[in-house]
Protein backbone atom coordinates (compact mmCIF):
# COMPACT_ATOMS: atom_id res chain seq x y z
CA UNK A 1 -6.95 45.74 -22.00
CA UNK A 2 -6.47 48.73 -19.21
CA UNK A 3 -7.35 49.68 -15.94
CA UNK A 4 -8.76 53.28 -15.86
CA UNK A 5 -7.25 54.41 -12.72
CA UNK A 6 -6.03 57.99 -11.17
CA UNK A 7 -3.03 59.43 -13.00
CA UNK A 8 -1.08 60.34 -9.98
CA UNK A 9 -2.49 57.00 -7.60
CA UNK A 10 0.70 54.99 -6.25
CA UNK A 11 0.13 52.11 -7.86
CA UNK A 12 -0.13 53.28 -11.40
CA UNK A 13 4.01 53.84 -11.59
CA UNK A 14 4.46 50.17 -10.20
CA UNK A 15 1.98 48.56 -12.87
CA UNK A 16 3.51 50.55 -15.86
CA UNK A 17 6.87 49.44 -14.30
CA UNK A 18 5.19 45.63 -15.04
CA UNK A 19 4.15 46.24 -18.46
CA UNK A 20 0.67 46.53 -17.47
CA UNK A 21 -1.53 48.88 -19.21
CA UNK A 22 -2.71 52.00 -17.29
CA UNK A 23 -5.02 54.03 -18.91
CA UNK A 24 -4.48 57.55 -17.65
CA UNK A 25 -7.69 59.48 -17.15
CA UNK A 26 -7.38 61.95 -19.76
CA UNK A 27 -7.30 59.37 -22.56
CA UNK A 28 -10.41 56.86 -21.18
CA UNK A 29 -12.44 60.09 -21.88
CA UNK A 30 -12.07 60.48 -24.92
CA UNK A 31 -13.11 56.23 -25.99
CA UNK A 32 -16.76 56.20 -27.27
CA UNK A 33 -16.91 53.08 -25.23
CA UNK A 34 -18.62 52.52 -21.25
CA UNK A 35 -15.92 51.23 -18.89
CA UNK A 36 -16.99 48.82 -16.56
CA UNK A 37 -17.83 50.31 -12.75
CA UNK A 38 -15.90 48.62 -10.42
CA UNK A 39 -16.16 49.84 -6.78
CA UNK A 40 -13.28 48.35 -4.64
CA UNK A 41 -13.76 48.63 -0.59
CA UNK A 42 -10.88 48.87 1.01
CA UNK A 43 -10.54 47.80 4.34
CA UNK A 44 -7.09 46.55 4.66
CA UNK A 45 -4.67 48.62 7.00
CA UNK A 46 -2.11 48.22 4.60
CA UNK A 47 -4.40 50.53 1.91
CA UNK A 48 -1.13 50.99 -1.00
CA UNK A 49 -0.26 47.75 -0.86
CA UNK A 50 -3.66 45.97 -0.92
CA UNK A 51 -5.15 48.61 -4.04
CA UNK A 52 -1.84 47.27 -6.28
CA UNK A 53 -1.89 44.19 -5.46
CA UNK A 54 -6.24 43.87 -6.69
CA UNK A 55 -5.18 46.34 -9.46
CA UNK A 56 -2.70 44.46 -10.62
CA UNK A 57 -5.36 41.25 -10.66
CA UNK A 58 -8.03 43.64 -12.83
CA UNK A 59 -5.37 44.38 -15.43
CA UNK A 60 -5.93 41.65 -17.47
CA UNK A 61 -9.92 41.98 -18.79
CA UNK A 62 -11.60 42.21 -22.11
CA UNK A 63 -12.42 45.99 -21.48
CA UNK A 64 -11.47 49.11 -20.03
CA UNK A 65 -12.58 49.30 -16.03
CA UNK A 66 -13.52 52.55 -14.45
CA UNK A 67 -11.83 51.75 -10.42
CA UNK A 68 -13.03 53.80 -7.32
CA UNK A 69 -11.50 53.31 -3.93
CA UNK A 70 -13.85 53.20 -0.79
CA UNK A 71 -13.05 53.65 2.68
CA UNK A 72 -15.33 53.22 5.99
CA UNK A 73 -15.60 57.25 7.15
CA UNK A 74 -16.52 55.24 11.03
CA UNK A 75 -13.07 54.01 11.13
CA UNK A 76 -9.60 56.15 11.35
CA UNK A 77 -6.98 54.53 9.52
CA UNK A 78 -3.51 55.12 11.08
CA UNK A 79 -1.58 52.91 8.61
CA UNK A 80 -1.72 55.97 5.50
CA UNK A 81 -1.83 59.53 5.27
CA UNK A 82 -4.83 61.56 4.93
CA UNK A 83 -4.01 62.97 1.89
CA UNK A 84 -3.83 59.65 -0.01
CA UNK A 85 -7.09 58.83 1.75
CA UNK A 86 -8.87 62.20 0.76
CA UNK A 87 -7.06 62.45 -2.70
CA UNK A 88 -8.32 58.67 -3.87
CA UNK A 89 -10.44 57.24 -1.92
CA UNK A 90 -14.43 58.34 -1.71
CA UNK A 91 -16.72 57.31 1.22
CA UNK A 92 -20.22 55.61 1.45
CA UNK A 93 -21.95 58.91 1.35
CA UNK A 94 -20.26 59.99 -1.81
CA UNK A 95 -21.27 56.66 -4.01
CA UNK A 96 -24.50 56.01 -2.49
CA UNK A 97 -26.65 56.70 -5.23
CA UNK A 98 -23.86 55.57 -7.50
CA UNK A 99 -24.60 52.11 -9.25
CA UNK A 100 -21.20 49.89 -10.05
CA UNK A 101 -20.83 46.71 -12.22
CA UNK A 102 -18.98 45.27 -9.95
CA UNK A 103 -17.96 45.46 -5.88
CA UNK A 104 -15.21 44.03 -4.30
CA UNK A 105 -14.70 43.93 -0.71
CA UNK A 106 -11.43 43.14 1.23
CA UNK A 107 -10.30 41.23 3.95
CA UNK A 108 -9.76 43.12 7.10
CA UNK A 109 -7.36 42.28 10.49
CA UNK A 110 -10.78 41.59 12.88
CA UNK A 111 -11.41 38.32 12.78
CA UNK A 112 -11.35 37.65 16.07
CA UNK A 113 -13.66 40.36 16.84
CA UNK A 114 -17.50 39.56 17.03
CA UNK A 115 -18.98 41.16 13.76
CA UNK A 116 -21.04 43.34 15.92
CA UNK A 117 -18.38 44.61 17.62
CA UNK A 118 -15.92 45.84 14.53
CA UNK A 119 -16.28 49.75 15.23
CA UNK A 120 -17.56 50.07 11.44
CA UNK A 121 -20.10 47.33 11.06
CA UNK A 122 -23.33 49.17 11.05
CA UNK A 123 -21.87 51.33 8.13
CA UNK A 124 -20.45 47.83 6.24
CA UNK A 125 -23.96 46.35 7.00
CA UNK A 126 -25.28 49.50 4.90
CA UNK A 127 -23.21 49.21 2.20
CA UNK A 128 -24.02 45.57 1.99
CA UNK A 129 -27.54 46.10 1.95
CA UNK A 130 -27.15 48.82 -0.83
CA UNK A 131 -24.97 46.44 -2.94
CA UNK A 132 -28.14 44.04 -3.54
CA UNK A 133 -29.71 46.81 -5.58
CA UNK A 134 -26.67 48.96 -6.75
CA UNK A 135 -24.09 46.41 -7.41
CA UNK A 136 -24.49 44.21 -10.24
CA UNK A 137 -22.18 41.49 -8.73
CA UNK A 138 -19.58 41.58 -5.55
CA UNK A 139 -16.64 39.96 -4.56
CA UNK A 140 -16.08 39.15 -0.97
CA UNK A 141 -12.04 38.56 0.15
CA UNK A 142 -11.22 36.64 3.23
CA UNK A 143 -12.97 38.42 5.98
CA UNK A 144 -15.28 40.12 3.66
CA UNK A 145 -16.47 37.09 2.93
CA UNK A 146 -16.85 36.16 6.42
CA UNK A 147 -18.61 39.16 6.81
CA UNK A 148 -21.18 38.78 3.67
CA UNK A 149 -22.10 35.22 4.64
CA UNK A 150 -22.98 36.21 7.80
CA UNK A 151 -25.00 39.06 6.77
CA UNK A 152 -26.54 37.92 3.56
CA UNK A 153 -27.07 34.69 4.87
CA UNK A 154 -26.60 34.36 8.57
CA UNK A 155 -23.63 31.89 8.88
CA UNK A 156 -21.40 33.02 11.71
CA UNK A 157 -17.71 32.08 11.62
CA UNK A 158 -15.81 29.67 14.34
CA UNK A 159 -12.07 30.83 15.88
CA UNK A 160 -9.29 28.56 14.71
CA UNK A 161 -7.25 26.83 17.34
CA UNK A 162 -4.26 28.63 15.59
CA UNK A 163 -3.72 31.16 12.85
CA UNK A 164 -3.99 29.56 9.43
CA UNK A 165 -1.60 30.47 7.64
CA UNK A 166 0.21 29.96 3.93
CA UNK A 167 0.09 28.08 0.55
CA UNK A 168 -2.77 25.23 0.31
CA UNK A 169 -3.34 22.67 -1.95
CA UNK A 170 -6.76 22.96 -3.30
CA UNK A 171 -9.27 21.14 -5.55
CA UNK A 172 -12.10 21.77 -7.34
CA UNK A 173 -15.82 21.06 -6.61
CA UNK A 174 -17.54 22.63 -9.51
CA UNK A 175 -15.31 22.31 -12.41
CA UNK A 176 -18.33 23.46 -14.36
CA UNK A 177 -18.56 26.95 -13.05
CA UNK A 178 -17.17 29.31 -15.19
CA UNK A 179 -15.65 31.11 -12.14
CA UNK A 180 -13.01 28.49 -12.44
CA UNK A 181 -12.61 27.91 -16.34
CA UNK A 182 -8.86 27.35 -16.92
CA UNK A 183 -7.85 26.02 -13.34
CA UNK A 184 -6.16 22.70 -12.77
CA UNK A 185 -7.91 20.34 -10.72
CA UNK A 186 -5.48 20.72 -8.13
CA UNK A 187 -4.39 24.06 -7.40
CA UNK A 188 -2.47 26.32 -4.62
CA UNK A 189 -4.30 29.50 -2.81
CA UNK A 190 -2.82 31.62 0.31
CA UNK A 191 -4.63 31.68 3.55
CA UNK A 192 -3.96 34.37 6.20
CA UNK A 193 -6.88 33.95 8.89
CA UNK A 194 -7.86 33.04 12.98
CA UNK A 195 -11.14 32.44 11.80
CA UNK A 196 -13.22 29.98 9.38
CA UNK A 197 -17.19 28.84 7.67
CA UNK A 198 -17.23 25.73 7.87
CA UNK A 199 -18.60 23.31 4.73
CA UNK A 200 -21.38 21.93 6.19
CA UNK A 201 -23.12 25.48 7.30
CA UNK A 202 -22.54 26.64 3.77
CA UNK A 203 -24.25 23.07 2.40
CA UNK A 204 -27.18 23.46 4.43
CA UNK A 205 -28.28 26.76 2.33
CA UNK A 206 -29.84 26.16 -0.52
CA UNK A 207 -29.16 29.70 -2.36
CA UNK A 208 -25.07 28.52 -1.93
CA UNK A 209 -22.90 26.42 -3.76
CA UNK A 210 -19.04 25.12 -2.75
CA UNK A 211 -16.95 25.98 -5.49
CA UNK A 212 -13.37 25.03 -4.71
CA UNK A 213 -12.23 23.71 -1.29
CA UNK A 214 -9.10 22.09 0.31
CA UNK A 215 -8.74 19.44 2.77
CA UNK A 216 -6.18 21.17 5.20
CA UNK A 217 -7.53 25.39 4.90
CA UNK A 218 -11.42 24.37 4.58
CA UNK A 219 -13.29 26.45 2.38
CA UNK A 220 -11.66 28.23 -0.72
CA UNK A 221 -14.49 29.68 -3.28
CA UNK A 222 -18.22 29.63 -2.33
CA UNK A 223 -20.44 31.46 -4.16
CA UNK A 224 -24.69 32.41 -4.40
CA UNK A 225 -26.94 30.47 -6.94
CA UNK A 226 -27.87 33.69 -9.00
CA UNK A 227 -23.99 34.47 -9.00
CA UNK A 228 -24.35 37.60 -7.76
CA UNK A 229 -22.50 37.11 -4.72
CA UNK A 230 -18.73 35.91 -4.42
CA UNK A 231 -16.94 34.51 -1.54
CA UNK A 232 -13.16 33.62 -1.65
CA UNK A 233 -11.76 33.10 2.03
CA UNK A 234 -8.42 33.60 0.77
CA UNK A 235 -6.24 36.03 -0.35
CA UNK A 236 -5.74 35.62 -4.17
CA UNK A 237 -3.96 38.98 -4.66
CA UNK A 238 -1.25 38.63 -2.26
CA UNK A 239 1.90 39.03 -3.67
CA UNK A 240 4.61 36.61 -3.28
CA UNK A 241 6.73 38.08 -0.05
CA UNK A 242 2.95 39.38 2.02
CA UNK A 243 3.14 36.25 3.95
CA UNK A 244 6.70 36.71 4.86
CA UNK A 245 5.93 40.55 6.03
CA UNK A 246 3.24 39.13 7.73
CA UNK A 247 5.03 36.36 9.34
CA UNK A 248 8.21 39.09 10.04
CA UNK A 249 5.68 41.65 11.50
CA UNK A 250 3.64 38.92 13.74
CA UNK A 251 7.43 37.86 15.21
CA UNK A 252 8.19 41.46 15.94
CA UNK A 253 4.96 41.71 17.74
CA UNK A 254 6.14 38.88 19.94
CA UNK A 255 3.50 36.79 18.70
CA UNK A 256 5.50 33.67 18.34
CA UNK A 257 3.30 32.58 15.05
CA UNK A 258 3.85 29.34 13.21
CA UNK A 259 6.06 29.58 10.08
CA UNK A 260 3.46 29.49 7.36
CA UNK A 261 2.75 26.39 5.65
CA UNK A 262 4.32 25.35 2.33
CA UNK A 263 5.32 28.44 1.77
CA UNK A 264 8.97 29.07 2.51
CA UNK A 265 11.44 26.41 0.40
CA UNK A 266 12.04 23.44 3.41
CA UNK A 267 9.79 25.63 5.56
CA UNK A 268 13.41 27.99 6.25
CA UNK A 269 12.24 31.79 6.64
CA UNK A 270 15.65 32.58 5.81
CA UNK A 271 14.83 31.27 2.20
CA UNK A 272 13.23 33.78 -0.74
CA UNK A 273 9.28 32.01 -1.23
CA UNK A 274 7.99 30.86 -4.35
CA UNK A 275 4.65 32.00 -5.48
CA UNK A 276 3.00 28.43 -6.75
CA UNK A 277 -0.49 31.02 -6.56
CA UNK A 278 -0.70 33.50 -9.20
CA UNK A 279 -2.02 31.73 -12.09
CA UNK A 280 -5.04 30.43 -10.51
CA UNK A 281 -5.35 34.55 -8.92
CA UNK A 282 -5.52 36.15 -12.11
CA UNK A 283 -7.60 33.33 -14.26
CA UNK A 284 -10.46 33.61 -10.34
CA UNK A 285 -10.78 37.77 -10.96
CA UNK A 286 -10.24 37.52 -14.63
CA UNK A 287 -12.91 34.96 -14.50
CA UNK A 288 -15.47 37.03 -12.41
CA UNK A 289 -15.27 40.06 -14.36
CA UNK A 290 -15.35 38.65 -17.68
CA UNK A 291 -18.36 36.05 -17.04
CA UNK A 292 -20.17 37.30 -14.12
CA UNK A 293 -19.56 41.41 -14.48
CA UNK A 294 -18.96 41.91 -18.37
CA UNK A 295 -21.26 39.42 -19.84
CA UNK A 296 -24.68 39.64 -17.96
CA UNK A 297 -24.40 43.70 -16.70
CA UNK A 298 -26.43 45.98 -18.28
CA UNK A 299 -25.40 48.15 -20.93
CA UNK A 300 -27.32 50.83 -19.03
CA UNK A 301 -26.04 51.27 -15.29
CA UNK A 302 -28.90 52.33 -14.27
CA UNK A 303 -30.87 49.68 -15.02
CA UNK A 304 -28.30 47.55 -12.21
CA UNK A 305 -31.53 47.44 -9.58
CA UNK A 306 -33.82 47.27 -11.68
CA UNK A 307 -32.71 44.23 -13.25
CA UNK A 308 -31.56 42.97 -9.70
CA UNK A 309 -35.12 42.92 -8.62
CA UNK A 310 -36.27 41.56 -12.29
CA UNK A 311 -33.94 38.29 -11.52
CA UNK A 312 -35.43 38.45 -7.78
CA UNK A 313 -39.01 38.44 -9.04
CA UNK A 314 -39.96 41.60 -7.68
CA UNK A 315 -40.99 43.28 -10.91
């Protein structure tokens, strides 16, 4: 089923150019049917490439979703124009007393910053705090998720000797959650990070649960008990040459980085990477839409805090 997206956004010529099905704006109108709300944060500098590569990973759901961008309006992004920025992309101010089905929020290049001291964190902090009443579920993405543990649930994240970096093996914990319905028990996942939560801060909260996790990159998939809150410390939408621009762009930089793990054929940059991750992508978003955004939203948007504070006991 389609994406509902902007008729003239970027990314909507490269999905129609993958047989994906973009619903232009002008027909999703005219559908006596409610799209699902899906508000997508973007805080990756790399804006273009990071809203394909998650639009590409919403394509494949039971119903037509209704995407908005967001961007921070306390940070200037120098990595895309203005106009893209001003033309798609809608600030905290402008959604505010919005409610969405479903938020994600990306991963962001600050991880070795203190959370405090990322020049947009009191305005992140508000948008978390609004999601818990105006979002009906979010997903958190690598540093997002660092970020939403720590505020949601004050666990701070620990600096990596070195960067961690490419194509883990994985396994999973709950094989009962439908978050992972259709994944083998072993699987591969990309990690691009300085920073990490380790398992035993997550095990000592009650309101979390481990979902997937792998002995060499730590934590994978951890999620709240009212599944309401997602956290995925890797990056399931990267496509299959981002840790190769990555890598290619750190070198540049004189950063002298490792070559990323089990990711290049005999670990030779010079060699074209396999992606051994997209199956296991598409079935974690499909997953969260379909059984954690689709089946338990209400039909009525506006009825997203309400019912928040009905499962909270507050009503």
């Amino acid at each position: 089923m389609p994406i509902r997206i902007p008729d003239a956004l970027p990314a909507t010529s490269a999905l129609e150019g993958e047989n994906i099905f973009v619903m232009t704006e002008y027909r999703a109108i005219h559908q006596d049917i409610r799209p699902l709300r899906v508000l997508v944060l973007n805080l990756m500098p790399t804006k273009i490439a990071t809203e394909t590569q998650i639009l590409r990973k919403l394509s494949n759901t039971p119903l037509q979703i209704e995407v908005e961008l967001l961007r921070t309006q306390s940070h200037d992004a120098k990595n895309v124009s203005a106009q893209h920025l001003e033309t798609f992309y809608r600030t905290f101010r402008d959604v505010e007393h919005e409610q969405f089905d479903g938020l994600i929020i990306t991963g962001a290049p600050v991880e070795q910053l203190d959370f405090v001291d990322v020049d947009y964190w009191p305005e992140l902090e508000r948008i978390m705090d609004w999601s818990r009443e105006n979002v009906h579920s979010t997903l958190h993405i690598c540093w997002g998720a660092q970020a939403g543990l720590y505020h949601h649930f004050g666990i701070n994240k620990r600096a990596l000797p070195r960067k961690l970096s490419g194509v883990y093996e994985h396994r999973v914990i709950k094989p009962s959650s439908p978050l992972v319905r259709g994944f083998d028990d072993r699987f591969y996942a990309v990690h691009s990070r300085y920073t990490e939560v380790v398992a035993e801060d997550v095990d000592a909260n009650p309101e979390l649960e481990v979902i997937a996790t792998s002995d060499e990159a730590g934590l994978y998939i951890v999620k709240s008990r009212d599944s309401r809150q997602f956290f995925v410390f890797g990056h399931p939408e990267y496509d299959a040459d981002t840790l190769k621009l990555e890598y290619e762009r750190d070198l540049a930089r004189g950063i002298n980085p490792d070559i990323p793990a089990h990711y290049f054929p005999n670990d030779d940059p010079t060699k074209k990477p396999l992606n051994t991750w997209c199956s296991q992508a598409q079935l974690l978003y499909t997953n969260w839409l379909n059984y954690y955004v689709y089946q338990t939203t209400p039909y009525d948007i506006r009825r997203v805090g309400r019912l928040a504070r009905e499962q909270a006991g507050l009503v």
